[in-house]
N, C-alpha and C. Protein backbone atom coordinates (compact mmCIF):
# COMPACT_ATOMS: atom_id res chain seq x y z
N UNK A 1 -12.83 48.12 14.36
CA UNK A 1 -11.45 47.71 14.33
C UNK A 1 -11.26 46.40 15.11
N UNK A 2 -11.59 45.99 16.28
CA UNK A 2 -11.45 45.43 16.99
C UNK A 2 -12.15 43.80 16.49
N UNK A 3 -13.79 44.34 16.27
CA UNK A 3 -14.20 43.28 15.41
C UNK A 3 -13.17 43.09 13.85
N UNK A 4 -12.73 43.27 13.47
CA UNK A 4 -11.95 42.94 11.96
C UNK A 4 -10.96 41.93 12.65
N UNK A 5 -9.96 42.13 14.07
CA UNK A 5 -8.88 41.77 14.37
C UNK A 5 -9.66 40.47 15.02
N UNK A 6 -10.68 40.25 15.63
CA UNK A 6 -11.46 39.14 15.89
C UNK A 6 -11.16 38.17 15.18
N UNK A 7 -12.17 38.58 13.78
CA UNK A 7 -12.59 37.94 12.07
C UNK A 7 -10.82 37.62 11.95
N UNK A 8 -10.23 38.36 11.57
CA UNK A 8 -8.59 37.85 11.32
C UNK A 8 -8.18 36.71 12.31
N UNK A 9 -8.04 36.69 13.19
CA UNK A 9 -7.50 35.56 14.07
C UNK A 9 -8.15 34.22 14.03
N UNK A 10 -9.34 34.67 13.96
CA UNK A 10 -10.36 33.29 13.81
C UNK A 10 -10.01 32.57 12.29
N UNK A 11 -10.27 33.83 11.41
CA UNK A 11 -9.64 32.93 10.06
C UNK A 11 -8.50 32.71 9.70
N UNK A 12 -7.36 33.27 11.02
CA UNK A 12 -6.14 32.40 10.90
C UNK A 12 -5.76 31.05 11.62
N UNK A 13 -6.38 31.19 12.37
CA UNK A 13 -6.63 29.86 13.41
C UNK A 13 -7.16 28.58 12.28
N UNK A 14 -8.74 28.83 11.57
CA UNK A 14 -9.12 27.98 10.36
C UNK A 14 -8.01 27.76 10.03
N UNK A 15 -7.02 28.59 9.27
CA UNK A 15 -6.49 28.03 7.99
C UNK A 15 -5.37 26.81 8.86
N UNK A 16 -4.40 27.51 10.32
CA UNK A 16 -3.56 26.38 10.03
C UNK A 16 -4.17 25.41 10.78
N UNK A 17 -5.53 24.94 11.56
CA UNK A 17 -6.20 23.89 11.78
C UNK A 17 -6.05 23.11 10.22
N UNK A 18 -6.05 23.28 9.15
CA UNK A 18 -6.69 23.05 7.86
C UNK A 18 -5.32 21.86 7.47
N UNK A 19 -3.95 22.92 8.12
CA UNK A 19 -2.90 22.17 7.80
C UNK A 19 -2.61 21.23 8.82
N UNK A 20 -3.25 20.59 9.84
CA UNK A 20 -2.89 20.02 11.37
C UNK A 20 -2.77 19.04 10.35
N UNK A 21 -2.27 18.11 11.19
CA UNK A 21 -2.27 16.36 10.86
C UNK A 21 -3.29 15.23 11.85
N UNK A 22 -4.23 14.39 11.44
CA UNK A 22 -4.65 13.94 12.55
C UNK A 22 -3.60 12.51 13.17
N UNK A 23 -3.82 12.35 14.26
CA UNK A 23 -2.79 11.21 14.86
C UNK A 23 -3.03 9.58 13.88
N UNK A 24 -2.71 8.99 13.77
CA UNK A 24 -2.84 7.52 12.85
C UNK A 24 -1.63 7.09 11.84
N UNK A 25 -1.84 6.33 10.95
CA UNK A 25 -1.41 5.77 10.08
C UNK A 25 -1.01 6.83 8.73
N UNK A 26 0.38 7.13 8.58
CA UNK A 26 0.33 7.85 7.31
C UNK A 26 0.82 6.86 6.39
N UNK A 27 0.10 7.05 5.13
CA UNK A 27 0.10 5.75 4.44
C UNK A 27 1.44 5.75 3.55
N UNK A 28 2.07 6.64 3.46
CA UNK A 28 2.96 7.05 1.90
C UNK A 28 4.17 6.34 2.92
N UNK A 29 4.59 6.64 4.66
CA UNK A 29 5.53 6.25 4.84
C UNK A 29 5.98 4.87 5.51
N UNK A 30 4.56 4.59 5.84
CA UNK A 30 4.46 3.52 6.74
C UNK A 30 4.53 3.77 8.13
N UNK A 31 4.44 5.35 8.51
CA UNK A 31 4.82 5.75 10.05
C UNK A 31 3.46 5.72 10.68
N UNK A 32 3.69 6.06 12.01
CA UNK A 32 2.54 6.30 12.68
C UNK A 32 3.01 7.46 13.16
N UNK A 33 1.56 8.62 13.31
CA UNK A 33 2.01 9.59 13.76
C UNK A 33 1.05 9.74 15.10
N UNK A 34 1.76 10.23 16.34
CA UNK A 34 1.23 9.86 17.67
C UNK A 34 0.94 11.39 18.20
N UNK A 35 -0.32 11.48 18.81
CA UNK A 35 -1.10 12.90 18.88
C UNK A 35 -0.14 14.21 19.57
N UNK A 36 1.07 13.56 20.17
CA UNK A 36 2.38 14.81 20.29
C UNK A 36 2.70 15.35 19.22
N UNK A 37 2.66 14.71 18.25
CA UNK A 37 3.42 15.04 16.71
C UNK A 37 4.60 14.37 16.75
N UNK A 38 5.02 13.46 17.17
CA UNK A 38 6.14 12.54 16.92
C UNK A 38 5.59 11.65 16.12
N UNK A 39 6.53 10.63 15.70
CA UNK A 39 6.31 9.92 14.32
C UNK A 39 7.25 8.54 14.79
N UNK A 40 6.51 7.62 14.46
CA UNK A 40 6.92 5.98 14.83
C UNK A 40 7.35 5.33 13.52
N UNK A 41 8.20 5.33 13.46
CA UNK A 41 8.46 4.17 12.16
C UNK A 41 8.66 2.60 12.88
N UNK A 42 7.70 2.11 11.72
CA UNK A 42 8.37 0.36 12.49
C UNK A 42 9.80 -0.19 11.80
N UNK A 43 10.54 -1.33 13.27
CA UNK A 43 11.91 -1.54 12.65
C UNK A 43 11.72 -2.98 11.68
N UNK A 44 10.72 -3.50 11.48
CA UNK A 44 10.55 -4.47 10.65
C UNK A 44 9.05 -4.55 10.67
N UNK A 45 8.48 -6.00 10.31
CA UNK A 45 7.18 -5.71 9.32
C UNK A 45 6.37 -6.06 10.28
N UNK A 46 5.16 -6.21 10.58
CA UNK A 46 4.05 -6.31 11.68
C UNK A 46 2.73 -6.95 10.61
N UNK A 47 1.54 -7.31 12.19
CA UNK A 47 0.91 -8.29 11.31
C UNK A 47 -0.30 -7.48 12.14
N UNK A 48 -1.86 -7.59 12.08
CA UNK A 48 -1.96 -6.59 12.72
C UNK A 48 -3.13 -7.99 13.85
N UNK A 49 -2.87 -7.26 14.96
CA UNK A 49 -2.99 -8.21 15.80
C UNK A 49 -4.51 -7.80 16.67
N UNK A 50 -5.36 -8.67 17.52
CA UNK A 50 -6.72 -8.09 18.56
C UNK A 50 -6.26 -7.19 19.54
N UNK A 51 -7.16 -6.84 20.05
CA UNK A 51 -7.23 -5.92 21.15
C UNK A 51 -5.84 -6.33 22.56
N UNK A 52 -5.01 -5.90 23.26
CA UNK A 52 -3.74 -6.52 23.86
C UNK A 52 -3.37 -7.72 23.66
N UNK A 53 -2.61 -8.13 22.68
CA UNK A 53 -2.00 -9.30 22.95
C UNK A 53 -1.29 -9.62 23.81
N UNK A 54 -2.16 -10.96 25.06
CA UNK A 54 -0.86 -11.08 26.26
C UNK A 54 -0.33 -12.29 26.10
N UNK A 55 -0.76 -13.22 24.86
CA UNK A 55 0.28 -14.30 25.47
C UNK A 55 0.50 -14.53 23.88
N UNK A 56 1.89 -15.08 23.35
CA UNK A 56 2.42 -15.67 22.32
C UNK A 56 2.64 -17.07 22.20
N UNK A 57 1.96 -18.12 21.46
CA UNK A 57 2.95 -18.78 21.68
C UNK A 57 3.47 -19.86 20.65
N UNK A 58 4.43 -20.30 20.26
CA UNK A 58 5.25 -20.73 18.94
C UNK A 58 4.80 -22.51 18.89
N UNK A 59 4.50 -23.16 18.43
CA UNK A 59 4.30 -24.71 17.98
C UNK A 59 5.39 -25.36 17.85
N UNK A 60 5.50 -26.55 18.80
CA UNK A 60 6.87 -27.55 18.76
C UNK A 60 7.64 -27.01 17.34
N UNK A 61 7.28 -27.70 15.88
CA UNK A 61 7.22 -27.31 14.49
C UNK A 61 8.08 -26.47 14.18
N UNK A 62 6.99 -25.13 15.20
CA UNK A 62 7.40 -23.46 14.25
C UNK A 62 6.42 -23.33 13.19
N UNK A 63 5.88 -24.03 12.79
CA UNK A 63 4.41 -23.76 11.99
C UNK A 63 3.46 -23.31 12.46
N UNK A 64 3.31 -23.48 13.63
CA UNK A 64 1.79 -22.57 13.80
C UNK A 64 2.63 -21.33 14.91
N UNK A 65 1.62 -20.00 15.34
CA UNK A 65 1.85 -19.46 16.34
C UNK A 65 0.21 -18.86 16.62
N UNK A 66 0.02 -19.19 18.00
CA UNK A 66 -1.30 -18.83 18.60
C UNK A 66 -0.92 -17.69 19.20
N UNK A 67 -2.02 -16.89 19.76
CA UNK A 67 -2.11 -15.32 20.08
C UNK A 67 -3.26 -15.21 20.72
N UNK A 68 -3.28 -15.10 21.97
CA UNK A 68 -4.51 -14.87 22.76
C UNK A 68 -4.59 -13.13 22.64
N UNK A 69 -5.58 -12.52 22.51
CA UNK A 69 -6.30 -11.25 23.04
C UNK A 69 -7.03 -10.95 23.88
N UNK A 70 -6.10 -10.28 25.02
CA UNK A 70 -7.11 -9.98 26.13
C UNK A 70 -8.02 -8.64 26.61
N UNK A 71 -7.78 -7.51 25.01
CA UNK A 71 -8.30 -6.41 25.62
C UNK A 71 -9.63 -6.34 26.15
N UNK A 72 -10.22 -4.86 26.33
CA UNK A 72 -11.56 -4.78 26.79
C UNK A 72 -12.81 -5.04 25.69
N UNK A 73 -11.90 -4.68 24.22
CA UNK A 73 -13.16 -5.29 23.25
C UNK A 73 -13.00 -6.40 23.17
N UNK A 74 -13.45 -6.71 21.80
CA UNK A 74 -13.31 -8.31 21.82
C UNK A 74 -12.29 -9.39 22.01
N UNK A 75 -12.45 -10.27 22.49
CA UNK A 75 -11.30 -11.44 22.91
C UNK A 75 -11.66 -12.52 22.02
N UNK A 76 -10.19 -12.51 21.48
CA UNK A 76 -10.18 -13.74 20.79
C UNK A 76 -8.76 -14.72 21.03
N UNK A 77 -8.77 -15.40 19.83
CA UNK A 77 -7.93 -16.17 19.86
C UNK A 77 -7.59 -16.52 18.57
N UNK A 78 -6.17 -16.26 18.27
CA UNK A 78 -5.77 -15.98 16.74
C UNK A 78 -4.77 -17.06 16.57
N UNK A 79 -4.54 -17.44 14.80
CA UNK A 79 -3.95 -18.71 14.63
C UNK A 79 -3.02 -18.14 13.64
N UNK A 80 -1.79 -18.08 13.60
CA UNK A 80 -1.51 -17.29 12.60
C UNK A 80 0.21 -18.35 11.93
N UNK A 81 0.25 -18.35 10.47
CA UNK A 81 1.33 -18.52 10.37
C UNK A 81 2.61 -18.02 10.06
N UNK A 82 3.58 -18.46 11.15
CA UNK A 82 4.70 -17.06 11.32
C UNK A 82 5.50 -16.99 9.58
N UNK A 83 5.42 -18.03 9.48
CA UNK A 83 6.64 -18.02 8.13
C UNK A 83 6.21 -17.28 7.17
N UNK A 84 4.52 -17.46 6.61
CA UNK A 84 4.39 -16.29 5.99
C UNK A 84 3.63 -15.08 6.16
N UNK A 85 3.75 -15.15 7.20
CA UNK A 85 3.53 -13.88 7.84
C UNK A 85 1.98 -13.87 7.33
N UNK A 86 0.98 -14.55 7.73
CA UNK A 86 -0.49 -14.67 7.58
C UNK A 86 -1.28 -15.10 8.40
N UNK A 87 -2.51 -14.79 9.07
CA UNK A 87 -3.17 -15.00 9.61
C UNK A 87 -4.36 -16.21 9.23
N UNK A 88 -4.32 -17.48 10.19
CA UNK A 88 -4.95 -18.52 9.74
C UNK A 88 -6.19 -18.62 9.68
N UNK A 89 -6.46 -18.43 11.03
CA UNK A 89 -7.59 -18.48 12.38
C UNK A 89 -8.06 -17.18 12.97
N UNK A 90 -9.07 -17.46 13.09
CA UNK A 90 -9.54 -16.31 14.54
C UNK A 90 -10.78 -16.76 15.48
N UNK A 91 -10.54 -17.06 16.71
CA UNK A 91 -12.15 -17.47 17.49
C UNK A 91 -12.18 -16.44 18.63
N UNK A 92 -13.66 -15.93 18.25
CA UNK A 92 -13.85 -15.05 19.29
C UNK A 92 -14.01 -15.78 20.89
N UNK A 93 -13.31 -15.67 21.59
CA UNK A 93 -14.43 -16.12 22.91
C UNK A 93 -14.64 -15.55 24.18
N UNK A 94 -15.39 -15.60 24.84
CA UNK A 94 -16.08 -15.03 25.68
C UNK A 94 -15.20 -14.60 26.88
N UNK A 95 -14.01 -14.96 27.41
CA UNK A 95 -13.31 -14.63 28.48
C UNK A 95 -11.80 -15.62 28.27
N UNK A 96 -10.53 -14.95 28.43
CA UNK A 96 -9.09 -15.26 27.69
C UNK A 96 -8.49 -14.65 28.76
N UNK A 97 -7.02 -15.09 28.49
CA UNK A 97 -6.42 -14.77 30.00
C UNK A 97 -4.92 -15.28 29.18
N UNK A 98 -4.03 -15.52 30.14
CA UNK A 98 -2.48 -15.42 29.75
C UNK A 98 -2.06 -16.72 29.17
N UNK A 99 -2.92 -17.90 29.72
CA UNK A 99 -2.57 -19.55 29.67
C UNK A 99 -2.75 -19.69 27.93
N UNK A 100 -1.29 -20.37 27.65
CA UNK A 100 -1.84 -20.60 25.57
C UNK A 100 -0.80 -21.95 25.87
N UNK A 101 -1.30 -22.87 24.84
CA UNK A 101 -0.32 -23.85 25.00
C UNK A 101 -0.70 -25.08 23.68
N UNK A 102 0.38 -25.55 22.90
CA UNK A 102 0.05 -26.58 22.05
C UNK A 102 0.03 -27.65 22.51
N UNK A 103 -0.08 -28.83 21.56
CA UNK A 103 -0.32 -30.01 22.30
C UNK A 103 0.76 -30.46 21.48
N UNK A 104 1.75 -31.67 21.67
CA UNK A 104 2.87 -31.92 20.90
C UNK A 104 3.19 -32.23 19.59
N UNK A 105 1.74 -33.02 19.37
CA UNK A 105 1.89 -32.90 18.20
C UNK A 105 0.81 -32.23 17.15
N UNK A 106 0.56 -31.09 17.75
CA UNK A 106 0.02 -29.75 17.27
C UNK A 106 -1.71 -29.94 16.69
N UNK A 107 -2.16 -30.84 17.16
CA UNK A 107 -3.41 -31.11 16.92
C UNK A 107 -4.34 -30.30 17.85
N UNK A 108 -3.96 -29.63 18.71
CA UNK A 108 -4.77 -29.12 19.98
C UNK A 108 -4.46 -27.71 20.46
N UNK A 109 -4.95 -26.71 20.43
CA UNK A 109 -4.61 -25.71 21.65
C UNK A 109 -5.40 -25.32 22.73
N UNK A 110 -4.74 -25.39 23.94
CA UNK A 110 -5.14 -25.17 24.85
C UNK A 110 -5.24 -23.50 25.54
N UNK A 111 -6.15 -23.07 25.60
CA UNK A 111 -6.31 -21.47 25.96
C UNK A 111 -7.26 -21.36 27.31
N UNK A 112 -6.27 -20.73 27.83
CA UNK A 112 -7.38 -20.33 29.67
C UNK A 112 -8.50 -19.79 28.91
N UNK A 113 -9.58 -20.19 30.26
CA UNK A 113 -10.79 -19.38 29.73
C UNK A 113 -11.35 -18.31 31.02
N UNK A 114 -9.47 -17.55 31.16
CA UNK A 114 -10.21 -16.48 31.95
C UNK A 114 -10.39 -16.81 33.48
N UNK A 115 -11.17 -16.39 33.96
CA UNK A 115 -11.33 -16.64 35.48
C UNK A 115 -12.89 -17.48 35.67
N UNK A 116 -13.26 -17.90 34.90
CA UNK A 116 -14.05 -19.19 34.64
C UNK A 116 -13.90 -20.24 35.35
N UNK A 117 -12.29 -20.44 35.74
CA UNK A 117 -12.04 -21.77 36.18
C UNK A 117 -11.91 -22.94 34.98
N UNK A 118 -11.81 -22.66 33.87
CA UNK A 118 -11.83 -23.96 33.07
C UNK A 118 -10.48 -23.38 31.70
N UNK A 119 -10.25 -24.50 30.93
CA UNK A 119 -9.38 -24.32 29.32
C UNK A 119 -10.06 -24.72 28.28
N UNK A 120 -10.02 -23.88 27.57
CA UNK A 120 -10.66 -23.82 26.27
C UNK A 120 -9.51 -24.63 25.64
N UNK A 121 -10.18 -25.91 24.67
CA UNK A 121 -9.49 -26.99 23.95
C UNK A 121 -9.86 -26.71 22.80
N UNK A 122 -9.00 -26.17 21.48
CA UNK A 122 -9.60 -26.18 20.51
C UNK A 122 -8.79 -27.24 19.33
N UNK A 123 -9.84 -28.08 18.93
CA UNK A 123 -8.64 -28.76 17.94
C UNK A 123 -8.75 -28.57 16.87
N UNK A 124 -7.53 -28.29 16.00
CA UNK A 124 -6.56 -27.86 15.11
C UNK A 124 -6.71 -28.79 13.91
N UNK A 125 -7.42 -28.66 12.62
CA UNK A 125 -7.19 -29.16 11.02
C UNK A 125 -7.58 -28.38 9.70
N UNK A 126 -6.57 -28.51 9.37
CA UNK A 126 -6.49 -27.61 8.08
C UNK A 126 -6.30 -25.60 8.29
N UNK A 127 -5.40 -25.81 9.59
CA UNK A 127 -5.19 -24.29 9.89
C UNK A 127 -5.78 -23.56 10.65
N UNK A 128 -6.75 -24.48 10.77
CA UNK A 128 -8.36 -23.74 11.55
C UNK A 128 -8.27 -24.11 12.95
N UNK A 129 -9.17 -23.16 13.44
CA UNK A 129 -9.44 -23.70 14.90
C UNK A 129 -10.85 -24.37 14.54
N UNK A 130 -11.03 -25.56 15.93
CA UNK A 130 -12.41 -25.80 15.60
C UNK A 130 -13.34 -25.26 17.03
N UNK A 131 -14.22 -25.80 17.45
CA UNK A 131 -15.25 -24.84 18.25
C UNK A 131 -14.58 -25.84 19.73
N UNK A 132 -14.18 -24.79 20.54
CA UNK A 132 -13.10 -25.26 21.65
C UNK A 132 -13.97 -25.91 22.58
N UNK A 133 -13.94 -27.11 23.53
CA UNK A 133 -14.28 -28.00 24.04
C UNK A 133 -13.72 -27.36 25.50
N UNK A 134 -14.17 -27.69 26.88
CA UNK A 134 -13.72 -27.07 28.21
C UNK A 134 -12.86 -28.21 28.70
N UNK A 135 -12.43 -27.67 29.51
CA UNK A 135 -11.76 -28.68 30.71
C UNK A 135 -12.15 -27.84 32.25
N UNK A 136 -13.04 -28.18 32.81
CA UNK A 136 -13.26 -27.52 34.18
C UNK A 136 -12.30 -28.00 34.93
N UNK A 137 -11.62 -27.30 35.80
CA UNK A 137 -10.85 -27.23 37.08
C UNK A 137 -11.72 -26.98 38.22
N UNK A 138 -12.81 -26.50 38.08
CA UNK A 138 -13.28 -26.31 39.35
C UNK A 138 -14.92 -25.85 39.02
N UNK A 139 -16.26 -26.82 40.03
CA UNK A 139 -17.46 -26.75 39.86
C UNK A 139 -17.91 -24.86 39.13
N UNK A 140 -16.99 -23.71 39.88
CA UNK A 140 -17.66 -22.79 40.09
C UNK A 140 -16.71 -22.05 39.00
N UNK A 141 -16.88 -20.72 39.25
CA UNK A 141 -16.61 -19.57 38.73
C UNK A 141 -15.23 -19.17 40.03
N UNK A 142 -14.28 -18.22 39.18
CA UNK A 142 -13.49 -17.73 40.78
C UNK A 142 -14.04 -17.19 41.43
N UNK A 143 -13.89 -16.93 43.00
CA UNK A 143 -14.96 -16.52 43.95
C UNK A 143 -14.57 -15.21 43.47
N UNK A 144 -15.84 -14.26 44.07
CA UNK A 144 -15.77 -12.93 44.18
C UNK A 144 -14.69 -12.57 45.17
N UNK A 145 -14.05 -11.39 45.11
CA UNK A 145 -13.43 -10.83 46.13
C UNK A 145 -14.48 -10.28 47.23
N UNK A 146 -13.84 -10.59 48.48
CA UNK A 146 -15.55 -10.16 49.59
C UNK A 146 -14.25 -9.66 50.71
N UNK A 147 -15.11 -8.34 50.88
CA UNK A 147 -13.80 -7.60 51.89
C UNK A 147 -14.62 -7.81 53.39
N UNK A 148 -14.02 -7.86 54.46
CA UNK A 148 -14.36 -7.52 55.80
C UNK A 148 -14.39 -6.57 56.05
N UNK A 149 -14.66 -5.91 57.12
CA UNK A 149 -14.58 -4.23 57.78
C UNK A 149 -14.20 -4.60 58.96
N UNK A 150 -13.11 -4.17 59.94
CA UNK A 150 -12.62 -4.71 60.99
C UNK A 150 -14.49 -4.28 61.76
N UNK A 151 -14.18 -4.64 62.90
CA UNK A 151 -14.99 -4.53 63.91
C UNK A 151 -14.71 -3.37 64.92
N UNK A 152 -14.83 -2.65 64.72
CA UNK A 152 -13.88 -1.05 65.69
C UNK A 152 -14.78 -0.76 67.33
């Protein structure tokens, strides 16, 4: 008896696992569904962007908009155009940080390179980025943090 009521629970457990939902993208509504079981609808249209985007930033113009990514995977640096909502560019590089900036007359972007000490210069034709050029601020790297221990 006891074993049967086992077998029953277990194959009731299967079945409504069978009906769970997993957390992601449901495609029919455009929602996202978030591992509470709540459900995100977006309030307008999205573009899909790198790992944290921390800095935005718009071109004298309004024709271009750059997008640094600073998550823990890859870092890049995205070129995208806002009007139609398309992505131009993308350069991966090695260390990115908050600094984004055009040049006036949009031939240039300038992107920190991180705690490097230097800006990544990339110049700008035909939509593209090209392979970014440095500007050092300083011989070294930022110093390490180096703690003391009082003397007791």
């Amino acid at each position: 008896m006891k074993l049967k009521l086992i077998a029953g629970i277990i194959l009731l457990c299967a079945a409504l696992q069978s009906f769970a939902q997993t957390p992601g993208k449901i495609e029919q509504t455009g929602q996202v569904l978030l591992p509470n079981g709540w459900k995100l609808s977006p309030a307008g249209r999205s573009l899909p962007l790198g790992d944290l985007p921390l800095n935005m930033q718009l071109s004298v113009s309004g024709k271009l908009l750059a997008v640094t990514n600073n998550g823990q995977s890859t870092q890049s640096v995205q070129l995208i155009d806002p009007k139609n909502e398309k992505l131009l560019d993308e350069v991966v590089v090695k260390k990115s940080w908050y600094g984004l900036a055009f040049s006036r007359d949009e031939k240039k972007l300038y992107a920190s390179g991180g705690n490097d000490n230097w800006i990544l210069v990339f110049n700008i034709a035909g939509n593209k980025l090209g392979t970014p050029d440095t500007i050092k601020l300083a011989p070294n790297a930022w110093p390490k943090i180096r703690f003391a221990l009082p003397a007791w």
